[in-house]
C-alpha atoms as a PDB file:
ATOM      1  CA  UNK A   1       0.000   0.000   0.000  1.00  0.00           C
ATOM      2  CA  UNK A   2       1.561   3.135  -1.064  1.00  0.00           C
ATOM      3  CA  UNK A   3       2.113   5.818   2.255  1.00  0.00           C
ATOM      4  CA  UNK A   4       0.212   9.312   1.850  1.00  0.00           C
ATOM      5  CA  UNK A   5       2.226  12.321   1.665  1.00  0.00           C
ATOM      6  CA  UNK A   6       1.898  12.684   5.215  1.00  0.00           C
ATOM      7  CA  UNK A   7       3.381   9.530   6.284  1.00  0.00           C
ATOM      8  CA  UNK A   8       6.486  10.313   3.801  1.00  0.00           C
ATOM      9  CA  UNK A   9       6.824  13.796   5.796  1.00  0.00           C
ATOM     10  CA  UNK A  10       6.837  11.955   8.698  1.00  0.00           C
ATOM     11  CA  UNK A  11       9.455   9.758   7.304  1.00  0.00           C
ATOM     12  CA  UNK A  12      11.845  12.205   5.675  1.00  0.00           C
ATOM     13  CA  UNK A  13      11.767  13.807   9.308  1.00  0.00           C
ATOM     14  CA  UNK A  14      12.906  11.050  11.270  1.00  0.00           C
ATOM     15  CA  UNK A  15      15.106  10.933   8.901  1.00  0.00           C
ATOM     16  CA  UNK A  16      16.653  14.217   9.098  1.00  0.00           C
ATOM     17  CA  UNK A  17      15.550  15.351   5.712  1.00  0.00           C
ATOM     18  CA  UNK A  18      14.171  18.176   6.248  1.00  0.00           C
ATOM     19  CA  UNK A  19      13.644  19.656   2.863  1.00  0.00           C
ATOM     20  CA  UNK A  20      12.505  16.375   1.763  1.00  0.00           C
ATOM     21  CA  UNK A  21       9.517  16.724   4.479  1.00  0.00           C
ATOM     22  CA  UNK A  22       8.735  20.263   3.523  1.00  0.00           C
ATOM     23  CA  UNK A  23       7.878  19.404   0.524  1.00  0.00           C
ATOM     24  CA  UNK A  24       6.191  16.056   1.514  1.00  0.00           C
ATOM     25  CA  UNK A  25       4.231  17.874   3.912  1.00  0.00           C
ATOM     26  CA  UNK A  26       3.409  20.869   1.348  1.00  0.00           C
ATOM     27  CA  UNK A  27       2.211  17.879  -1.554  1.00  0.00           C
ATOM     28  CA  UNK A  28      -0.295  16.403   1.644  1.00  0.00           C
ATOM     29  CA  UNK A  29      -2.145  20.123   2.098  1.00  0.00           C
ATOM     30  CA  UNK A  30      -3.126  20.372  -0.866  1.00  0.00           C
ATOM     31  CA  UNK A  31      -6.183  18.472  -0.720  1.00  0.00           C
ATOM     32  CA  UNK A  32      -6.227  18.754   2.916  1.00  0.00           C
ATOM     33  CA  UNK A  33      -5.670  22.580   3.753  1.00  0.00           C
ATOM     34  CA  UNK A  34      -7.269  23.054   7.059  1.00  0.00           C
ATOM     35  CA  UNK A  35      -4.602  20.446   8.516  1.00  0.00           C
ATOM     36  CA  UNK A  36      -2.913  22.119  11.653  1.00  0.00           C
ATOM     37  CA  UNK A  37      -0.790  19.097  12.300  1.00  0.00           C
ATOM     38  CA  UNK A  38       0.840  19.156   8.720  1.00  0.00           C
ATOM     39  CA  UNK A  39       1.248  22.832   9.472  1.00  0.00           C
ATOM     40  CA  UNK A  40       2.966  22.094  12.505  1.00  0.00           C
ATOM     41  CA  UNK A  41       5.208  19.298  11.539  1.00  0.00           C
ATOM     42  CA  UNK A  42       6.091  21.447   8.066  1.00  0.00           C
ATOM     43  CA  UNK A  43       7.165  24.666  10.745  1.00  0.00           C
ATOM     44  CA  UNK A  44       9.105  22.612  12.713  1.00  0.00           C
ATOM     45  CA  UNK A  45      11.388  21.240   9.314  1.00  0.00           C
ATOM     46  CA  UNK A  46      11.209  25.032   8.046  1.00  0.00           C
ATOM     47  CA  UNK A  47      12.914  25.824  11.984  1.00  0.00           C
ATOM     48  CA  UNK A  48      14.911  22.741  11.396  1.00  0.00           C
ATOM     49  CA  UNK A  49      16.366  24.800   8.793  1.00  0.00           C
ATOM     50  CA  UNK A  50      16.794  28.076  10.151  1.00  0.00           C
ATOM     51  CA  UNK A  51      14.085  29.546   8.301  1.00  0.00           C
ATOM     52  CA  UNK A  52      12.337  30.883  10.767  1.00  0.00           C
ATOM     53  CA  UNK A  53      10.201  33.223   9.200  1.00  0.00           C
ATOM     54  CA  UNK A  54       8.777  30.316   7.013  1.00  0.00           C
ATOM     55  CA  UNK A  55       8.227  28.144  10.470  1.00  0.00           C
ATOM     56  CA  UNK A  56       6.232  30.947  12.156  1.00  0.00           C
ATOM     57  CA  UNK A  57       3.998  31.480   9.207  1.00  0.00           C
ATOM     58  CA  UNK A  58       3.348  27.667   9.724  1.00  0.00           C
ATOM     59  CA  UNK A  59       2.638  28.015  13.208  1.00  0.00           C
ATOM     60  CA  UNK A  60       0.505  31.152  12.810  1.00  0.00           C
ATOM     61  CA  UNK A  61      -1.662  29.106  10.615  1.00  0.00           C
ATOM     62  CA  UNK A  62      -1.786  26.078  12.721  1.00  0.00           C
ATOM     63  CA  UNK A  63      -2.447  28.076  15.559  1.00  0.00           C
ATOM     64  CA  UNK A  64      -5.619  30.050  13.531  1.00  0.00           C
ATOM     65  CA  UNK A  65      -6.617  26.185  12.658  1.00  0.00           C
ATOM     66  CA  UNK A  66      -6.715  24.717  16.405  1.00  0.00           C
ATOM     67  CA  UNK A  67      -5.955  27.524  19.227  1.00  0.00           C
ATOM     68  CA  UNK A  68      -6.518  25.077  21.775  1.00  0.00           C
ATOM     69  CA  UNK A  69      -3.171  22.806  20.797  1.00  0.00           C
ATOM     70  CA  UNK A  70      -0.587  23.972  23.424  1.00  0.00           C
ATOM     71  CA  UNK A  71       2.113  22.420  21.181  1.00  0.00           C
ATOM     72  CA  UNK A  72       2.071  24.619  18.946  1.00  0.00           C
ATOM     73  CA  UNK A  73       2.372  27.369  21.010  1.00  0.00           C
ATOM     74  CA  UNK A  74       5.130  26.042  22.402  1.00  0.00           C
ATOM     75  CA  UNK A  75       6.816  25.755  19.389  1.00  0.00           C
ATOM     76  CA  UNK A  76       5.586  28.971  17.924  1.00  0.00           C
ATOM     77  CA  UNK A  77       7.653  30.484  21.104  1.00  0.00           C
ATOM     78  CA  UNK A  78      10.848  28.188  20.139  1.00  0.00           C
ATOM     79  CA  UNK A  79      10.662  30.130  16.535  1.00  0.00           C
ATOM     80  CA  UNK A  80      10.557  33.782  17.837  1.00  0.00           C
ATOM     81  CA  UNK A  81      13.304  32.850  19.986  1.00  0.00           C
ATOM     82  CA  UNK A  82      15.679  30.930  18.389  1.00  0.00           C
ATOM     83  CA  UNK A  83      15.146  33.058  15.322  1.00  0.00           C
ATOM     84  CA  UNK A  84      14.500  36.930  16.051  1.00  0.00           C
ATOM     85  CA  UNK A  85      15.266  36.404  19.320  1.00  0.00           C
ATOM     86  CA  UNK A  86      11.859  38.382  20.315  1.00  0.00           C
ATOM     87  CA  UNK A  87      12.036  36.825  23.791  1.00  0.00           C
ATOM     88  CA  UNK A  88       8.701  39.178  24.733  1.00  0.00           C
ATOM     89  CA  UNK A  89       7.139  37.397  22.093  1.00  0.00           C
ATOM     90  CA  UNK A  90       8.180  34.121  23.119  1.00  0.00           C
ATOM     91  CA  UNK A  91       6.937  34.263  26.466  1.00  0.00           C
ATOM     92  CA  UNK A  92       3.526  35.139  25.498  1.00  0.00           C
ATOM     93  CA  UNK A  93       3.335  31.884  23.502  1.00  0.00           C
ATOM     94  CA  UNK A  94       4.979  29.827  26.506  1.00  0.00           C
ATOM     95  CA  UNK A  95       2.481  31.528  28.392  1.00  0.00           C
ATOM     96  CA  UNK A  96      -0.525  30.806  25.914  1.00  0.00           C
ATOM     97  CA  UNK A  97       1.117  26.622  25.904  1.00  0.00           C
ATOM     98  CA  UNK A  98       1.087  26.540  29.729  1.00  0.00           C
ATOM     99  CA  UNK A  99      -2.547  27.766  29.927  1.00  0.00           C
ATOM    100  CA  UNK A 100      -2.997  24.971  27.904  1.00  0.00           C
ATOM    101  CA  UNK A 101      -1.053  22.372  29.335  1.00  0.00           C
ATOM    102  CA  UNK A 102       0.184  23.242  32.340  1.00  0.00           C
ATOM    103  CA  UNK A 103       2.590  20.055  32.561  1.00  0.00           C
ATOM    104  CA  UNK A 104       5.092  20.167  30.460  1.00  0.00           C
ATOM    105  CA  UNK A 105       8.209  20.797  32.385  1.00  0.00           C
ATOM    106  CA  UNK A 106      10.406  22.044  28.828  1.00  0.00           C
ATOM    107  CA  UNK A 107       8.158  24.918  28.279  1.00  0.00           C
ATOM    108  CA  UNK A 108       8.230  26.091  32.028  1.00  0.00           C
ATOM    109  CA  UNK A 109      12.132  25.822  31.257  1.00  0.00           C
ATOM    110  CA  UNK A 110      12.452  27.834  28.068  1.00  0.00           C
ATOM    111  CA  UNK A 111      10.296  30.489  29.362  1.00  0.00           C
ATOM    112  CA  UNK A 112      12.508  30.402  31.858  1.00  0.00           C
ATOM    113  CA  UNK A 113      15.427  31.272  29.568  1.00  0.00           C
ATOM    114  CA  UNK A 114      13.364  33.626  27.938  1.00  0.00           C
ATOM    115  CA  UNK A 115      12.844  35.601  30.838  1.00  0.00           C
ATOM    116  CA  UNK A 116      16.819  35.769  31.442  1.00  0.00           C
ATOM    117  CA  UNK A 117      16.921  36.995  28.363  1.00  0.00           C
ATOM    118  CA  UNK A 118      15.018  40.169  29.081  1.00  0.00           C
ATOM    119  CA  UNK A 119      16.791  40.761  32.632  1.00  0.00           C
ATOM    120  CA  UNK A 120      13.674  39.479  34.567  1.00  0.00           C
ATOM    121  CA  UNK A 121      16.078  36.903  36.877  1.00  0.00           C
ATOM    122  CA  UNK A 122      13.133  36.793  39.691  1.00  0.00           C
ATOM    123  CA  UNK A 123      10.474  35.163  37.152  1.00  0.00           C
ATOM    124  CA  UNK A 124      13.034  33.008  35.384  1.00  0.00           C
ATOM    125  CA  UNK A 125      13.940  31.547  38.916  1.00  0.00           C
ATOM    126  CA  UNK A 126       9.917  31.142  39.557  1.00  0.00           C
ATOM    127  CA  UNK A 127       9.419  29.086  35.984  1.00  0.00           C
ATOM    128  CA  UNK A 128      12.926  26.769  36.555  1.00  0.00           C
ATOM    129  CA  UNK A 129      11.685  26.076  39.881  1.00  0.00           C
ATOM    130  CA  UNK A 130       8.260  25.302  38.112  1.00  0.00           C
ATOM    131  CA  UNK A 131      10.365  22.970  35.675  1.00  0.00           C
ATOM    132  CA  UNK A 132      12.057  21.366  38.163  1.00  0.00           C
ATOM    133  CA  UNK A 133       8.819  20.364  40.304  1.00  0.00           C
ATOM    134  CA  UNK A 134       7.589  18.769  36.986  1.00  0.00           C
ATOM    135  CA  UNK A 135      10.953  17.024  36.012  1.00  0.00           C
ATOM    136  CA  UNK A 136      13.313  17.147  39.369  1.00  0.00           C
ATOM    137  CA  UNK A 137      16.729  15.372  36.729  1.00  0.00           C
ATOM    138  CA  UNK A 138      16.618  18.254  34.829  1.00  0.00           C
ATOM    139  CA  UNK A 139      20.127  19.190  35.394  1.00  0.00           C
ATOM    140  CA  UNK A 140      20.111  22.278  32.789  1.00  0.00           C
ATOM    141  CA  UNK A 141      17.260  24.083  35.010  1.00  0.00           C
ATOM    142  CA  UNK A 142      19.501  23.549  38.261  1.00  0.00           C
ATOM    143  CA  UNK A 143      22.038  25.337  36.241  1.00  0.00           C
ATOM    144  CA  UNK A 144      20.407  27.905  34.387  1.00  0.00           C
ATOM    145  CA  UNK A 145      18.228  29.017  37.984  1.00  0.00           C
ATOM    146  CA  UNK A 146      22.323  28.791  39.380  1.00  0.00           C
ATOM    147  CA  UNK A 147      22.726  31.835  36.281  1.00  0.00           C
ATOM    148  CA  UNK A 148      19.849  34.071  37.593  1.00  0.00           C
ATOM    149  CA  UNK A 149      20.569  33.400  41.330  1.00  0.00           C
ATOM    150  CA  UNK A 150      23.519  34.696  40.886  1.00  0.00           C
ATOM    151  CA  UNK A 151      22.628  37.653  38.812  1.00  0.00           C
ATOM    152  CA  UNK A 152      20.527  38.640  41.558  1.00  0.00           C
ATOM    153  CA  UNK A 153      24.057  38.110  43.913  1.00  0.00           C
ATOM    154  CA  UNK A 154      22.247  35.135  45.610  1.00  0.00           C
ATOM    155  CA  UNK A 155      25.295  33.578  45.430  1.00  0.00           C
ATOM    156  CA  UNK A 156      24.043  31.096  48.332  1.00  0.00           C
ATOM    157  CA  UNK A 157      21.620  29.985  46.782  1.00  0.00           C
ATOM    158  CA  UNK A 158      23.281  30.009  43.544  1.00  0.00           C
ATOM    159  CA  UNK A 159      25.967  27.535  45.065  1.00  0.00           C
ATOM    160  CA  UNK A 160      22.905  24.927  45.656  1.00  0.00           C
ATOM    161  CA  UNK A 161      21.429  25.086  42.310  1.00  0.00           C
ATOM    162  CA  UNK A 162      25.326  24.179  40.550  1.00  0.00           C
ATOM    163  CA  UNK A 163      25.761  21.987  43.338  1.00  0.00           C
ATOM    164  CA  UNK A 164      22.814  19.849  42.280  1.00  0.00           C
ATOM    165  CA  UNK A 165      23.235  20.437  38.694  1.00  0.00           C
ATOM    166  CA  UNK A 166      26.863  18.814  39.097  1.00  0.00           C
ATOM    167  CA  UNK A 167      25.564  15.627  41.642  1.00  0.00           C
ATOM    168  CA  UNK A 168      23.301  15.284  37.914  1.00  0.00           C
ATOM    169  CA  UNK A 169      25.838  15.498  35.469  1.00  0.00           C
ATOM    170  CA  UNK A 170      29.003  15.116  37.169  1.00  0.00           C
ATOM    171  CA  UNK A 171      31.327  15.864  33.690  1.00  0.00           C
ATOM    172  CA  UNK A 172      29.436  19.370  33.217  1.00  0.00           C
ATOM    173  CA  UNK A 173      32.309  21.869  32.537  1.00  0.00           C
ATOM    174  CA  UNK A 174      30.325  24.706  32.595  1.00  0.00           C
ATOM    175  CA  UNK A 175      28.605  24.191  35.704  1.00  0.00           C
ATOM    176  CA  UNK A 176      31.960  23.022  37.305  1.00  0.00           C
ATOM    177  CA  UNK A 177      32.912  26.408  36.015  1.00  0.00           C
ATOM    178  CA  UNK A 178      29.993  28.491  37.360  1.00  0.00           C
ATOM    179  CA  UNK A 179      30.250  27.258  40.652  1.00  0.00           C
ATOM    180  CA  UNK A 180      33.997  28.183  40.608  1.00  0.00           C
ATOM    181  CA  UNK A 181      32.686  31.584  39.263  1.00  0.00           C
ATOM    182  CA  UNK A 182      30.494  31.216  42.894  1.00  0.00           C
ATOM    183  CA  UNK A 183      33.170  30.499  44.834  1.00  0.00           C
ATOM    184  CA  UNK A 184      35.168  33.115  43.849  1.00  0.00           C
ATOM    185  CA  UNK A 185      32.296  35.951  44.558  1.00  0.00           C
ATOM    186  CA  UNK A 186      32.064  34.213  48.204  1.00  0.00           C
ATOM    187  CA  UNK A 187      35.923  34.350  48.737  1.00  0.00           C
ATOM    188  CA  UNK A 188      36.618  30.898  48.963  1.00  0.00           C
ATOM    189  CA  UNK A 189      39.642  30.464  46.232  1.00  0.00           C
ATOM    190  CA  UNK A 190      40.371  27.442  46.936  1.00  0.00           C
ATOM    191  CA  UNK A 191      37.178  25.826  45.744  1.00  0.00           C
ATOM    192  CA  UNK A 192      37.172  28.050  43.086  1.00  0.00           C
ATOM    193  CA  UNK A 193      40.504  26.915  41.926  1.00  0.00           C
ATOM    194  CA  UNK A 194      39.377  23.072  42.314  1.00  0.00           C
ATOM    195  CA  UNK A 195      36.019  23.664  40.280  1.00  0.00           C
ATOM    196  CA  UNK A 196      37.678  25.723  37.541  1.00  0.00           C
ATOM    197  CA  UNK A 197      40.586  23.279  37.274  1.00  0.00           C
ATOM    198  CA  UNK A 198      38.215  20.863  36.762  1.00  0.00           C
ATOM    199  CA  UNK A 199      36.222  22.494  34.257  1.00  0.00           C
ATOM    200  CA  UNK A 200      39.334  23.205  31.923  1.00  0.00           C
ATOM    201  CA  UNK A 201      40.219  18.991  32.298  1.00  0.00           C
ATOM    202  CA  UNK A 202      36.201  18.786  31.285  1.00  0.00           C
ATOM    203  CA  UNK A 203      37.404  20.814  28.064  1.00  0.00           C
ATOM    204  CA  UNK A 204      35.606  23.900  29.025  1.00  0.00           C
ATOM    205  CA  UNK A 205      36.317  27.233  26.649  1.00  0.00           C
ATOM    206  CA  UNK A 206      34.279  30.223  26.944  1.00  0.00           C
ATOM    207  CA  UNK A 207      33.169  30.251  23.252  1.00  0.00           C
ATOM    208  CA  UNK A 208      30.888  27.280  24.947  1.00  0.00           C
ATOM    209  CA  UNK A 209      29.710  29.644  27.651  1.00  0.00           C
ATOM    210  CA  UNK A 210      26.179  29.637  26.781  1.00  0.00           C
ATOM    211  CA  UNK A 211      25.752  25.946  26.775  1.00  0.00           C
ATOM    212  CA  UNK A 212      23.046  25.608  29.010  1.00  0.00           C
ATOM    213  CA  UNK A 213      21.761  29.034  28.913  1.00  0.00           C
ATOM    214  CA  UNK A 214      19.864  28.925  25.287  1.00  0.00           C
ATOM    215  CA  UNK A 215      19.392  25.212  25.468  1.00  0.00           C
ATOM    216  CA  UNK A 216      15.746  25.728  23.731  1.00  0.00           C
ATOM    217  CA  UNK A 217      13.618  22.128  24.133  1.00  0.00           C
ATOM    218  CA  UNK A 218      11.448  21.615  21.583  1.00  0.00           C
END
């Protein structure tokens, strides 16, 4: 039985071929145009490729063809900001996704990082705490809440957060390096020296500095 155009999106996606799915998933709206799943799944292979204009026209219109589908909100928020980087943007579609579904821990996280973005550390630290209630292994939140503690010279609290974000990953270079960065605020060199020796045997360089910090989960 020969697959629909849909199913050889579906394929080429898995797959990694993106372009191949764009146009797979172009070939199955034409006789299906009020599809919002095909226009999700084709925005996500246009963000695939960096064309992010392209993937939020998709999402606009799979958003005008089923407003209640929090996923698409979600991603809608990856596009604006991965691609303009309109974080304001973003975080009313997080926000819009969590009304929705108010259970998915990634989308608490990158609004999260969306909110560091803009300089509001105090509501990032609420949504990676939310993320972390919903998904406690989520090393990257530890970390990223360790960021915007510290920002805010919480540097106690701070500490904790890289503390647990290490006990998770234990070869993390750049949260062996931000706690050193910690360390060093609270005047205890030693430690500092031990965690940023350690992050430079990890193969930490600070081209890699935002490693966690605009770790977008789609």
């Amino acid at each position: 039985m020969e697959r629909t155009w849909f199913e050889k999106g579906q394929s080429f996606f898995a797959a990694g071929d993106y372009d191949g799915a764009v146009e797979a998933y172009t070939r199955a709206l034409e006789p299906d145009p009020g599809n919002a799943l095909v226009y999700n799944n084709r925005g996500l292979c246009h963000a695939r490729l960096c064309d992010f204009d392209q993937a939020i026209k998709d999402f606009d219109k799979a958003v005008e063809l089923d407003p209640g589908n929090a996923t698409v909100y979600h991603n809608r928020g990856n596009a604006y900001y991965i691609g303009p980087g309109d974080y304001k943007r973003a975080i009313i579609d997080y926000g819009k996704a969590i009304a929705l579904y108010p259970r998915q821990a990634s989308t608490f996280y990158n609004r999260g990082n969306a909110f560091r973005k803009i300089g509001d550390y105090q509501q990032a630290i609420r949504d990676y705490g939310k993320a972390i209630s919903l998904d406690p292994g989520r090393a990257a939140a530890y970390y990223n809440r360790g960021i915007a503690f510290r920002k805010l010279g919480s540097c106690r609290q701070a500490l904790k957060d890289f503390d647990k974000a290490i006990e998770l990953e234990p070869k993390d270079a750049a949260a062996h390096q931000e706690r050193g960065y910690t360390y060093v605020d609270l005047g205890n060199t030693r430690q500092a020296i031990r965690d940023l020796t350690k992050s430079a045997e990890l193969g930490r360089r600070e081209m890699l500095i935002d490693l966690h910090m605009d770790d977008i989960e789609w």
